[in-house]
Structures are given as C-alpha cells and as structure tokens.
C-alpha atoms as a PDB file:
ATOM      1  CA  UNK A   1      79.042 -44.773 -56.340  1.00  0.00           C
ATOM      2  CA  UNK A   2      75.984 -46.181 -54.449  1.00  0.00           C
ATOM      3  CA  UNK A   3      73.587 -48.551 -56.127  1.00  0.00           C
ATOM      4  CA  UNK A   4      71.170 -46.105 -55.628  1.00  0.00           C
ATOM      5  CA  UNK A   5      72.625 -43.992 -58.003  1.00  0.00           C
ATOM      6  CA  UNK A   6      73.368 -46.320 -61.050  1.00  0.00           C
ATOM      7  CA  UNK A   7      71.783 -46.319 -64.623  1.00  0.00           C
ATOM      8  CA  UNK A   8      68.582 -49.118 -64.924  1.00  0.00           C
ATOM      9  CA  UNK A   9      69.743 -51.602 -66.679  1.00  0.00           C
ATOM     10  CA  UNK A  10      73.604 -51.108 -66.793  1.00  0.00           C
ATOM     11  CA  UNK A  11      76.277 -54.028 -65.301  1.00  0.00           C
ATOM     12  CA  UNK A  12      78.190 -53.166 -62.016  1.00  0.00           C
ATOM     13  CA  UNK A  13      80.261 -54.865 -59.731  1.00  0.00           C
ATOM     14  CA  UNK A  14      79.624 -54.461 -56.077  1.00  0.00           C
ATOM     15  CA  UNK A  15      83.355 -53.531 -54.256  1.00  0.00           C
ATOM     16  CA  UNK A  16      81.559 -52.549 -50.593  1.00  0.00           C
ATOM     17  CA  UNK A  17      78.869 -52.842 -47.843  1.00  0.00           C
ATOM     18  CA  UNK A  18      79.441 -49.875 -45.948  1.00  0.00           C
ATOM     19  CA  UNK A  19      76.872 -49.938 -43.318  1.00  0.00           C
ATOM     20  CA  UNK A  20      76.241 -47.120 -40.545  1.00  0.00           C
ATOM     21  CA  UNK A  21      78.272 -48.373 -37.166  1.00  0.00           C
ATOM     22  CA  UNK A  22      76.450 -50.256 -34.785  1.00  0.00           C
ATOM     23  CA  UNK A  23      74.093 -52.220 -37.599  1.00  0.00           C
ATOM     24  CA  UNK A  24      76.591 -54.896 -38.463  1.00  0.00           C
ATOM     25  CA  UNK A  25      73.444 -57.086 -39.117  1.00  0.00           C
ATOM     26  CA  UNK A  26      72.404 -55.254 -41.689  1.00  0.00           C
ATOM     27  CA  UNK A  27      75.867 -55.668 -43.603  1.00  0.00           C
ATOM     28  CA  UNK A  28      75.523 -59.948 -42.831  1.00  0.00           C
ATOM     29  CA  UNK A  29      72.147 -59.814 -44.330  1.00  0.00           C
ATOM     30  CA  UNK A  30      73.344 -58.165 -47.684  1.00  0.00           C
ATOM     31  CA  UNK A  31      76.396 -60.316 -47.502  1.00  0.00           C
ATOM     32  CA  UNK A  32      73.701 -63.294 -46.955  1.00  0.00           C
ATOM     33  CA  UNK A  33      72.058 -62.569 -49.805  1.00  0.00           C
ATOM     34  CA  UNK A  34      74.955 -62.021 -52.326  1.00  0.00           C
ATOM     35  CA  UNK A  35      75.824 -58.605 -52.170  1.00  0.00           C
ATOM     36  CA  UNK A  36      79.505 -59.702 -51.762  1.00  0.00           C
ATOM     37  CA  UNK A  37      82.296 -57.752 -53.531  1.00  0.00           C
ATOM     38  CA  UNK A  38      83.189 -58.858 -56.897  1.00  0.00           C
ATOM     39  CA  UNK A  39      79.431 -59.914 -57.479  1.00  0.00           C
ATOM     40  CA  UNK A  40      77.719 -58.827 -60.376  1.00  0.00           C
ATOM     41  CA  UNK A  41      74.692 -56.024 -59.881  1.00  0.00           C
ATOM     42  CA  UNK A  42      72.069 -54.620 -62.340  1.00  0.00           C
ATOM     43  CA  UNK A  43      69.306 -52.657 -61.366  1.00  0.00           C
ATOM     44  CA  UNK A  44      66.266 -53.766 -62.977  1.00  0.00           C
ATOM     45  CA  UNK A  45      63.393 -51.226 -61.936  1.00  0.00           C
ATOM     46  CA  UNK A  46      63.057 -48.711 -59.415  1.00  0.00           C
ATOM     47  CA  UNK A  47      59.891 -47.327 -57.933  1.00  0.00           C
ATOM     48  CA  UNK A  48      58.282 -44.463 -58.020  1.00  0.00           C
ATOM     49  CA  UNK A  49      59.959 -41.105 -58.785  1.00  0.00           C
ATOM     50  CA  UNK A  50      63.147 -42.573 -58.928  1.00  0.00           C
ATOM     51  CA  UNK A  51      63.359 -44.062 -55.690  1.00  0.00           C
ATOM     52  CA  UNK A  52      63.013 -47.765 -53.815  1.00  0.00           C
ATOM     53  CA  UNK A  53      61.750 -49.814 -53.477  1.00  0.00           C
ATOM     54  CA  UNK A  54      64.408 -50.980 -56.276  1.00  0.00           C
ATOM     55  CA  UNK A  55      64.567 -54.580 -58.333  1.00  0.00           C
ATOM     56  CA  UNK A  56      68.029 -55.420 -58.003  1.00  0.00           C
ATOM     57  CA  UNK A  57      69.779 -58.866 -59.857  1.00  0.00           C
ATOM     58  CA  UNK A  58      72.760 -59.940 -57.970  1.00  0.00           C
ATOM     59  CA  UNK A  59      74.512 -62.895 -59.347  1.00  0.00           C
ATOM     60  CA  UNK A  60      71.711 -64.945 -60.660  1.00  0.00           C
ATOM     61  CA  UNK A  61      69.071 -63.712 -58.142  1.00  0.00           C
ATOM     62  CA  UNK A  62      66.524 -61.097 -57.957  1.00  0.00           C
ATOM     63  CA  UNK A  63      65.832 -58.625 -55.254  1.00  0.00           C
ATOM     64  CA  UNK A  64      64.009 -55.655 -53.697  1.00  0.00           C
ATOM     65  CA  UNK A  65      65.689 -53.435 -51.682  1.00  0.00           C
ATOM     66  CA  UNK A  66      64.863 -50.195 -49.989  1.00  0.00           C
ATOM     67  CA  UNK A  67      66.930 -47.017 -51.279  1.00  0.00           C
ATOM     68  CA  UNK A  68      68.249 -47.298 -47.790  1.00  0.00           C
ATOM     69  CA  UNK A  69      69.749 -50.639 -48.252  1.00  0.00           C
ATOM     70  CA  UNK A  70      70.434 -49.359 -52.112  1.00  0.00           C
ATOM     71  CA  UNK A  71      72.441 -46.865 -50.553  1.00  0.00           C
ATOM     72  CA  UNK A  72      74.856 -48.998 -48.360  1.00  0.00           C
ATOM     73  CA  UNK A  73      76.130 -50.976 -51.459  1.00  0.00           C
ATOM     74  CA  UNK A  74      79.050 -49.413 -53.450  1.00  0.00           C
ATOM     75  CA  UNK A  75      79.600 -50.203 -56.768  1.00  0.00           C
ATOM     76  CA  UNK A  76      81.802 -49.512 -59.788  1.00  0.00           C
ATOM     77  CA  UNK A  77      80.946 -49.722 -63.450  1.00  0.00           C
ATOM     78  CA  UNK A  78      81.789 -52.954 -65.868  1.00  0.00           C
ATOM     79  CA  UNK A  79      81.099 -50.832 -68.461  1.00  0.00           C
ATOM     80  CA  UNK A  80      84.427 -49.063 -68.895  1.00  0.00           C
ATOM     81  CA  UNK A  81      86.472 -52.107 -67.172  1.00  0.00           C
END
C-alpha cells in the first residue's frame, strides 16, 4: 500500500520508492531524507479532508510531505509482522 493510504498513527515499514520515470530526483530526495526500505514510518497527522499535506515520522525524524510524495512510498504493516 501507499503511505497515503495508511491508518494515523499505526507502525509501517517502508519496502519502496517507486517514483514516475524520468524524476529520479525525486526518489534521491526521499532516499535523502530516510525514506529507505526497512525504515520505520508512522503517519502522524494529515491535512485537511484526509489529504496532504501529511506529518510523517521516519526513523527518528519528522516530516511533511505532499500526498504526491505520500503516494510514491510503499509500505507494509508491522502490525501483523
């Protein structure tokens, strides 16, 4: 699933950055910032109506991130692993 589509508050694990083709910058700069697989992902808040801008911990940092960006991470559960 895409972290845009997880439970607030729930534990995940990130396992991709799929980016469209031809925006491999974008991937490096979610990579940069520690959305790496096998890093730890909770979202904290998200905006209004459901959607970004979302407050995102990864590892022991906190981010925002545009459902766009929300979108490009895959994630599986750590609550049923």
């Amino acid at each position: 699933m895409n972290l845009d589509q997880v439970d607030l508050g729930s534990l995940y694990r990130v396992t991709e950055v799929d980016v469209p083709k031809g925006a491999p910058q974008i991937k490096g700069q979610l990579e940069d910032i520690g959305f790496l697989p096998g890093e730890q992902v909770t979202v904290l808040r998200k905006g209004l109506l459901g959607k970004g801008p979302y407050m995102v911990r990864v590892g022991a940092s906190t981010f925002a991130l545009r459902q766009s960006e929300a979108r490009m991470i895959l994630v599986e559960s750590l609550q049923h692993v």
